[in-house]
Protein backbone atom coordinates (compact mmCIF):
# COMPACT_ATOMS: atom_id res chain seq x y z
CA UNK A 1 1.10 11.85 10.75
CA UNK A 2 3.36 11.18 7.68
CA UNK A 3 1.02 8.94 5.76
CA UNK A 4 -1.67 11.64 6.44
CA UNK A 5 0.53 14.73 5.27
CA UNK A 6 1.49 12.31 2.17
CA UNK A 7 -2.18 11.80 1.25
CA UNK A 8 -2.50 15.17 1.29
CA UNK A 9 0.07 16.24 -0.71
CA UNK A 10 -1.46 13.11 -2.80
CA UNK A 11 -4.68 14.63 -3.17
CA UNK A 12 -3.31 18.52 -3.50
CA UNK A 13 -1.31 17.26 -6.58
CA UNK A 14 -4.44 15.25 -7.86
CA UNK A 15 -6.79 18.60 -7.55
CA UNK A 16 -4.23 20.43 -9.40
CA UNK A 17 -4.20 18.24 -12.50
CA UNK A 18 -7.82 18.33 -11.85
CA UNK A 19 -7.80 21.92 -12.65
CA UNK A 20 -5.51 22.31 -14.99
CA UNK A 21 -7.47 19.65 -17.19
CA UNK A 22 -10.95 21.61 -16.55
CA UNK A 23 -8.88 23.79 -19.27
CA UNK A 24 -8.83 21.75 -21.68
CA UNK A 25 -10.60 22.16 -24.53
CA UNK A 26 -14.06 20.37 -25.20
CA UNK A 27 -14.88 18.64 -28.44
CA UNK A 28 -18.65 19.18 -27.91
CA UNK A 29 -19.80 23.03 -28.05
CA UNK A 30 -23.05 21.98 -26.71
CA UNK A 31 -21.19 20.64 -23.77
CA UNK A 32 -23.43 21.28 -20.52
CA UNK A 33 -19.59 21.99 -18.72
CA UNK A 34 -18.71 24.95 -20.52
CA UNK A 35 -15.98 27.11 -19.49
CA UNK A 36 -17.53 29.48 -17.95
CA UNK A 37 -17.35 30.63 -13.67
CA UNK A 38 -20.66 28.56 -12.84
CA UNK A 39 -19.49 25.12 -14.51
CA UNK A 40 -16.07 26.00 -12.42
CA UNK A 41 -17.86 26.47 -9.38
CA UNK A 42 -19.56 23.56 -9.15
CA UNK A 43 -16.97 21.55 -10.35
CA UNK A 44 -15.39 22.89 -6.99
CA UNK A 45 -17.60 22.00 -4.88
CA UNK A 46 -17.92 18.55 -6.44
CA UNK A 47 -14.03 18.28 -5.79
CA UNK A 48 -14.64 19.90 -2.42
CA UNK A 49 -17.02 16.91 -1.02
CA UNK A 50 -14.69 14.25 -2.92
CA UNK A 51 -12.01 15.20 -0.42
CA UNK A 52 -13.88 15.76 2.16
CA UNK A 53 -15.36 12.21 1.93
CA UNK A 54 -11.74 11.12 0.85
CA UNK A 55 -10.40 12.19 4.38
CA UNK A 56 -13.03 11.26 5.79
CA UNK A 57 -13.08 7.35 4.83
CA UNK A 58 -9.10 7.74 5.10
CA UNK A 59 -9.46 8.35 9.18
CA UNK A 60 -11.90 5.55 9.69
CA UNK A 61 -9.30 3.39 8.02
CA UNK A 62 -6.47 4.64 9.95
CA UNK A 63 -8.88 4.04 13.06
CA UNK A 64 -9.17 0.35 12.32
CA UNK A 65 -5.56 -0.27 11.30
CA UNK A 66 -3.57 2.28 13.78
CA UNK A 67 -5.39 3.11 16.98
CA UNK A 68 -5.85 1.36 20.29
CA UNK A 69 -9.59 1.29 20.19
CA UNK A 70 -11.11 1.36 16.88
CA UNK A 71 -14.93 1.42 18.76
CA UNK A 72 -14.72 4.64 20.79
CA UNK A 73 -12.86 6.88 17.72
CA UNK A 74 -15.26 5.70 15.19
CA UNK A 75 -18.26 7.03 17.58
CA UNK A 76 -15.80 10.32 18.27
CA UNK A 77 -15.64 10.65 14.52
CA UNK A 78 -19.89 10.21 14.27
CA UNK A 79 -20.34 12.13 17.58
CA UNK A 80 -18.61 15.15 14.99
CA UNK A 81 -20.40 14.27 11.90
CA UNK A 82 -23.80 14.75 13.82
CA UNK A 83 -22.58 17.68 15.74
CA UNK A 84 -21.16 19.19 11.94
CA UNK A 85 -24.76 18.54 10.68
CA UNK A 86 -25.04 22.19 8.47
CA UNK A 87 -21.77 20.83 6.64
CA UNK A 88 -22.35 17.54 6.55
CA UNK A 89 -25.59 17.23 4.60
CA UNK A 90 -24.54 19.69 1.90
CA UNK A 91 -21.70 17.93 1.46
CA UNK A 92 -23.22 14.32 1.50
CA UNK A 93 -25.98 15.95 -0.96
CA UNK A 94 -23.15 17.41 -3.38
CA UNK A 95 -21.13 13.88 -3.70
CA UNK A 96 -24.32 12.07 -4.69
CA UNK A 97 -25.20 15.18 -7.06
CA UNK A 98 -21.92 14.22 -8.56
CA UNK A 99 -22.19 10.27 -8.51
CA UNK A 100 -25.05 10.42 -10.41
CA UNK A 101 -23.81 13.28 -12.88
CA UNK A 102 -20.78 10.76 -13.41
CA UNK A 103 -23.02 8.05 -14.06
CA UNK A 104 -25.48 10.11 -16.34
CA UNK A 105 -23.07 11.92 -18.45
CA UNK A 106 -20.37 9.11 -18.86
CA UNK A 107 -19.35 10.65 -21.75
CA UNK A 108 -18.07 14.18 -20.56
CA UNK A 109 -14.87 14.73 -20.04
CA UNK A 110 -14.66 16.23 -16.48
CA UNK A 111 -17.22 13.18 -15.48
CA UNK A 112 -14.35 11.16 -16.61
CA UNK A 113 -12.00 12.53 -14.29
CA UNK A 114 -14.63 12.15 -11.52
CA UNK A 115 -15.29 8.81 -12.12
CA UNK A 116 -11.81 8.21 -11.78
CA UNK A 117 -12.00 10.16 -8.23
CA UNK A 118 -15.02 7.98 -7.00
CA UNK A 119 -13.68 4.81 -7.78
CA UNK A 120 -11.33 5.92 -5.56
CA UNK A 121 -13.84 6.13 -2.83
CA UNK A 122 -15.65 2.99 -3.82
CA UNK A 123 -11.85 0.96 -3.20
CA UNK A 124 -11.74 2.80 0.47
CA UNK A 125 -15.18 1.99 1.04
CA UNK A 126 -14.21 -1.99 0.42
CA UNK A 127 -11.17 -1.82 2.56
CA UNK A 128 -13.07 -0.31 5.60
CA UNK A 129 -15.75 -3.14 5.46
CA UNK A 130 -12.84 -5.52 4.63
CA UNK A 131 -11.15 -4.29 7.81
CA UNK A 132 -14.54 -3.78 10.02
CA UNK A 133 -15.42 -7.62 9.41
CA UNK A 134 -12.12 -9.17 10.44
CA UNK A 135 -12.30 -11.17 13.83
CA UNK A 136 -11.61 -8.19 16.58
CA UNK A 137 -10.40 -9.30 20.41
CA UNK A 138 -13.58 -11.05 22.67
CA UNK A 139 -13.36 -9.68 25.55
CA UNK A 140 -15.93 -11.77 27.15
CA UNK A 141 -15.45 -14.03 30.56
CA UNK A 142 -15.20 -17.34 28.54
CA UNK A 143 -12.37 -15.87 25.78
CA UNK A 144 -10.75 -14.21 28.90
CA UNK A 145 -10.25 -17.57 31.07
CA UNK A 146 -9.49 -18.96 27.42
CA UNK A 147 -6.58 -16.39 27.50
CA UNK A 148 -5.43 -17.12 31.00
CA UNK A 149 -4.74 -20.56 30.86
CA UNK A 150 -2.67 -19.79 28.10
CA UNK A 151 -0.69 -17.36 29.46
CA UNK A 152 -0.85 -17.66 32.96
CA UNK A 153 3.16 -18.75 33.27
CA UNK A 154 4.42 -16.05 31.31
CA UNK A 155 2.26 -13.78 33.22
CA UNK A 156 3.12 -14.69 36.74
CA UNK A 157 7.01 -15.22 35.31
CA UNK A 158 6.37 -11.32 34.20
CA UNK A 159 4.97 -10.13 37.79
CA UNK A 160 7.50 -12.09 39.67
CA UNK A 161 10.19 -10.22 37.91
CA UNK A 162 8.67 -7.03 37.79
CA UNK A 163 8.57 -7.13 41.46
CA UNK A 164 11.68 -8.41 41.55
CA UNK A 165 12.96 -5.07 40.04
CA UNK A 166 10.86 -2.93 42.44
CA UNK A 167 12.07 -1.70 45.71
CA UNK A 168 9.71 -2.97 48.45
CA UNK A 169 6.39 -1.05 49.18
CA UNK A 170 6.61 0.65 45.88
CA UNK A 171 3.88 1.01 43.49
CA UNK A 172 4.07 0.78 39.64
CA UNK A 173 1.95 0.92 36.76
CA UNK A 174 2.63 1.45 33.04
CA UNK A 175 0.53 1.36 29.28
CA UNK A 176 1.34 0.98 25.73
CA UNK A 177 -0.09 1.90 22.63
CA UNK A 178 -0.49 -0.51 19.39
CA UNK A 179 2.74 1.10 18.55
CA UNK A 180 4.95 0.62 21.74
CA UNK A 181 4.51 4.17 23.06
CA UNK A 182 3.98 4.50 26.78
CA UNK A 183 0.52 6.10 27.09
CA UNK A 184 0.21 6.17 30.58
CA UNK A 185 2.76 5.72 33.52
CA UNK A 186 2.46 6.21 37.58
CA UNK A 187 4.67 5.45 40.57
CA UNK A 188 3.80 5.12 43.91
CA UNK A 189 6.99 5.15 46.11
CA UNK A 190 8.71 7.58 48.80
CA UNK A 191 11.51 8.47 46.11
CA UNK A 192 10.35 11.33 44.10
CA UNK A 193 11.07 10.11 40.36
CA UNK A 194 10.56 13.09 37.76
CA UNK A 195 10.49 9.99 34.74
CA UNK A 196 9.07 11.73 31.06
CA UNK A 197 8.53 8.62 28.63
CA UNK A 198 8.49 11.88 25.82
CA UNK A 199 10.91 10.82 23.22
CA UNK A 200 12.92 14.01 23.44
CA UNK A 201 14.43 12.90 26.40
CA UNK A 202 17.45 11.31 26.31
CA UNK A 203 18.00 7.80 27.99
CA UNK A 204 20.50 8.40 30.70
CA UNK A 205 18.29 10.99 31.74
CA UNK A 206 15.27 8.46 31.54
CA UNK A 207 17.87 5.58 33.09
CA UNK A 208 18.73 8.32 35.82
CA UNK A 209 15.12 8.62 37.06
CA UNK A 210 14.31 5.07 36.83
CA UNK A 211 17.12 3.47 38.72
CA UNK A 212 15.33 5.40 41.98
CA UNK A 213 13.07 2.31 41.65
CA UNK A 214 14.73 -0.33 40.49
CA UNK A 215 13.91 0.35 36.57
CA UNK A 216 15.55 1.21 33.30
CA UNK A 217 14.43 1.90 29.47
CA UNK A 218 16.02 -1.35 28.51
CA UNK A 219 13.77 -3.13 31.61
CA UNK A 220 10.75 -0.96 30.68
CA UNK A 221 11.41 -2.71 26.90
CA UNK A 222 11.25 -6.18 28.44
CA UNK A 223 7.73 -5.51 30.04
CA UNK A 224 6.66 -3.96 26.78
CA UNK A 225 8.52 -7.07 24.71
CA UNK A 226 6.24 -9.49 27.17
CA UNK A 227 2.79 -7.69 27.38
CA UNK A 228 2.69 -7.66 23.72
CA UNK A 229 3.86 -10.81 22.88
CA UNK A 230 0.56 -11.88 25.01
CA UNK A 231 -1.38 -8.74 23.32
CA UNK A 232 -1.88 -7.31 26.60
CA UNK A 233 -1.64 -3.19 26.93
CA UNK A 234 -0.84 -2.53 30.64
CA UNK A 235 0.16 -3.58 34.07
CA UNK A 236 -0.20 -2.33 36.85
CA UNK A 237 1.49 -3.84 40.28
CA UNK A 238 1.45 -2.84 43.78
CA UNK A 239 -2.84 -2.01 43.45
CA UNK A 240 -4.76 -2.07 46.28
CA UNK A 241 -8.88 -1.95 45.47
CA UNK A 242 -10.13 -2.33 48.81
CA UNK A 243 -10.20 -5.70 48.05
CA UNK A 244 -6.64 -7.09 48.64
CA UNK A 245 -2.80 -5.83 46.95
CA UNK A 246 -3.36 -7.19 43.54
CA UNK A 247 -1.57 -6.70 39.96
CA UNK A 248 -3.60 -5.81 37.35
CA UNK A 249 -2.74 -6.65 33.61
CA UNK A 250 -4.68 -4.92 30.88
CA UNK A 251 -6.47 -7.80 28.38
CA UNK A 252 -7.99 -5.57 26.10
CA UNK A 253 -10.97 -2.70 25.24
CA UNK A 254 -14.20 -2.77 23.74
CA UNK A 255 -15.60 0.83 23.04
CA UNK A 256 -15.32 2.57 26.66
CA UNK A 257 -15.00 -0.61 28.24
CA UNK A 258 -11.73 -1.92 29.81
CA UNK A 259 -11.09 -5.31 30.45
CA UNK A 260 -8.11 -6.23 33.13
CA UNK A 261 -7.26 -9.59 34.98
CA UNK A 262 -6.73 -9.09 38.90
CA UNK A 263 -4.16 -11.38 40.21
CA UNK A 264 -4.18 -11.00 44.27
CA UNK A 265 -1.29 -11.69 46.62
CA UNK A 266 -3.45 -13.50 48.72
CA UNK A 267 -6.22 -16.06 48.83
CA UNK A 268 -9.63 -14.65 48.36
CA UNK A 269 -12.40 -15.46 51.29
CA UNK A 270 -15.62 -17.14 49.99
CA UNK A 271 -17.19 -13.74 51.53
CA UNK A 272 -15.10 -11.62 49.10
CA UNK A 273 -15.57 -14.02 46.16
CA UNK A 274 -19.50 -13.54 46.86
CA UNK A 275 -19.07 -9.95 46.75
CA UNK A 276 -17.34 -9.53 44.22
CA UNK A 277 -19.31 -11.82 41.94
CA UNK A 278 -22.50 -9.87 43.12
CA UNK A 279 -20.83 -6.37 41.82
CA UNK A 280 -22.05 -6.10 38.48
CA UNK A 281 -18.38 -5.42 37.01
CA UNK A 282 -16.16 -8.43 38.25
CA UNK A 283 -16.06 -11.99 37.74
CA UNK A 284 -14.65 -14.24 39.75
CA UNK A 285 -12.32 -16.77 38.21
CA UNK A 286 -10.65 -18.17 40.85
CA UNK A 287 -9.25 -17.38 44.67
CA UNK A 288 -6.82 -15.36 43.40
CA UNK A 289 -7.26 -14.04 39.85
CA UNK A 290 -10.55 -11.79 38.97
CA UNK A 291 -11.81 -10.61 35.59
CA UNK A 292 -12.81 -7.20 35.86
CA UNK A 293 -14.52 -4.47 33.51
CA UNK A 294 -14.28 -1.18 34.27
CA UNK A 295 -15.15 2.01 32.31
CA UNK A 296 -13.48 5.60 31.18
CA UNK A 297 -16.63 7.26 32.99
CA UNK A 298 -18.21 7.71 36.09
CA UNK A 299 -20.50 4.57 35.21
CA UNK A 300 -20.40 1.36 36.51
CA UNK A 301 -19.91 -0.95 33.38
CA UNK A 302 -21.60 -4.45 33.57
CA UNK A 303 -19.62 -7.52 32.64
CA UNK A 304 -20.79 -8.47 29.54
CA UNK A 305 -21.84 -12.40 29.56
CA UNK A 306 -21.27 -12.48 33.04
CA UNK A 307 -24.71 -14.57 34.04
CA UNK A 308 -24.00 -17.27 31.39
CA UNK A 309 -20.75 -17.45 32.11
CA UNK A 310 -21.51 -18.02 36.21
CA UNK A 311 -24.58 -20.00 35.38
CA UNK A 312 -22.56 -22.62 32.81
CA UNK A 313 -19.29 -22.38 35.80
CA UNK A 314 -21.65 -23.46 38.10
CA UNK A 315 -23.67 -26.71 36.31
CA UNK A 316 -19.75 -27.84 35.39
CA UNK A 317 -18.73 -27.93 39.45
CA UNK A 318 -22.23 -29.69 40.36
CA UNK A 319 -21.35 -32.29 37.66
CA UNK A 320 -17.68 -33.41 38.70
């Protein structure tokens, strides 16, 4: 919110020079941009669709560098483009009106000051594709076993202590944001604990609520500290999916897609692993940790390079 309200400002202060310098006087007196209210106008709206494009590259930048899921706010921010069609166009038709103009009539003053404006634009344009073609997180079967072995100590040493923490029979799930910020929180216990992860609220009130299960803010730190050194968002312990009590730990997302392992307190059944590996959403690594994809609709999400996956699992046990 700051950097946007500086930008702003930024861009405020940048408009007023802009019209104080329409003022100034021209050397030409044949000058197509004479001072007069039609030159002014559509000098405004020139300035009007440079900010508007302005903010608008601006967001998709702050979407790659500070949001969660970069995929499913650039398709919020064309879902509003499309919807905003009878401003859009005019808009998009006025800034290339002026690009040309700028490139036409170099020599003009007030071109000058454009040019200046759209170079601007040009340097935001390079940073988003800059941004847009740097390696993002797979979230596909192979990259998520990948991930597992890797981490698979710290994560049981993190569930083993989480529970640890937790009264027994009691239910807990929590998720960060990029920037540490719980986004989502749930307890399922018999204590009734009234716990706001607002920032307003002081921490002995916070510390108050928690110790009913077994928690604090400094403990809460410690699973945030852990899940991101691992770049995981979320866990979730004491879930039951009709499958078995499992603990879910959040890998990653991938446009409406998210991607969790399943660890399970108990040994999977070969007819469970069957099932499971028939439901278009899971994948089987193991007796007791799944890969799962699920999705923020009413949709059932398919794995994505499930089959190959399975199929290239399966040619590696026939050959040992």
């Amino acid at each position: 919110m700051i950097a946007v309200i500086t930008f702003l400002l930024a861009f405020l202060l940048l408009s007023i020079g802009f019209l104080l310098s329409y003022h100034k006087e021209v050397t030409n007196p044949e000058d197509a941009y004479k001072r007069d209210w039609k030159g002014f106008f559509w000098s405004s709206l020139r300035m009007m669709s440079l900010a508007v494009v302005t903010l608008f590259l601006f967001f998709v930048m702050l979407c790659f560098v500070g949001e969660d899921d970069p995929d499913d706010n650039l398709s919020w921010i064309v879902w509003f483009i499309v919807v905003t069609w009878f401003l859009s166009i005019p808009v998009f038709v006025i800034y290339v009106i002026s690009v040309v103009q700028v490139i036409v009539h170099r020599e003009l003053y007030i071109n000058k000051v454009f040019l200046g404006l759209h170079i601007i634009n040009l340097l935001q344009v390079i940073c988003v594709l800059i941004l847009a073609i740097l390696p993002q997180k797979s979230c596909t079967p192979e990259a998520m076993e990948t991930d597992y072995k890797a981490h698979q100590t710290e994560i049981r040493r993190l569930i083993a202590v989480t529970k640890g923490w937790l009264p027994d029979s009691t239910g807990f799930s929590v998720e960060y944001s990029n920037s540490g910020e719980i986004t989502d929180w749930g307890v399922n216990s018999k204590v009734d604990v009234n716990f706001e992860p607002d920032n307003g609220v002081t921490d002995n009130v916070k510390n108050r609520e928690l110790k009913k299960i077994g928690l604090s803010v400094e403990r809460l730190d410690s699973i945030r500290f852990a899940l991101r050194e691992m770049d995981y968002r979320g866990l979730n312990i004491g879930n039951n999916n009709g499958y078995g009590d499992c603990t879910e730990i959040e890998y990653g997302r991938k446009g409406q897609d998210v991607f969790y392992y399943q660890l399970y307190d108990k040994p999977l059944t070969d007819s469970l692993i069957s099932e499971l590996n028939n439901l278009p959403s899971f994948v089987v690594f193991n007796r007791r940790v799944v890969f799962c994809c699920m999705e923020n609709s009413l949709d059932t999400p398919h794995f994505p390079g499930k089959e190959a996956y399975l199929t290239q699992r399966s040619k590696q046990e026939k050959a040992k």
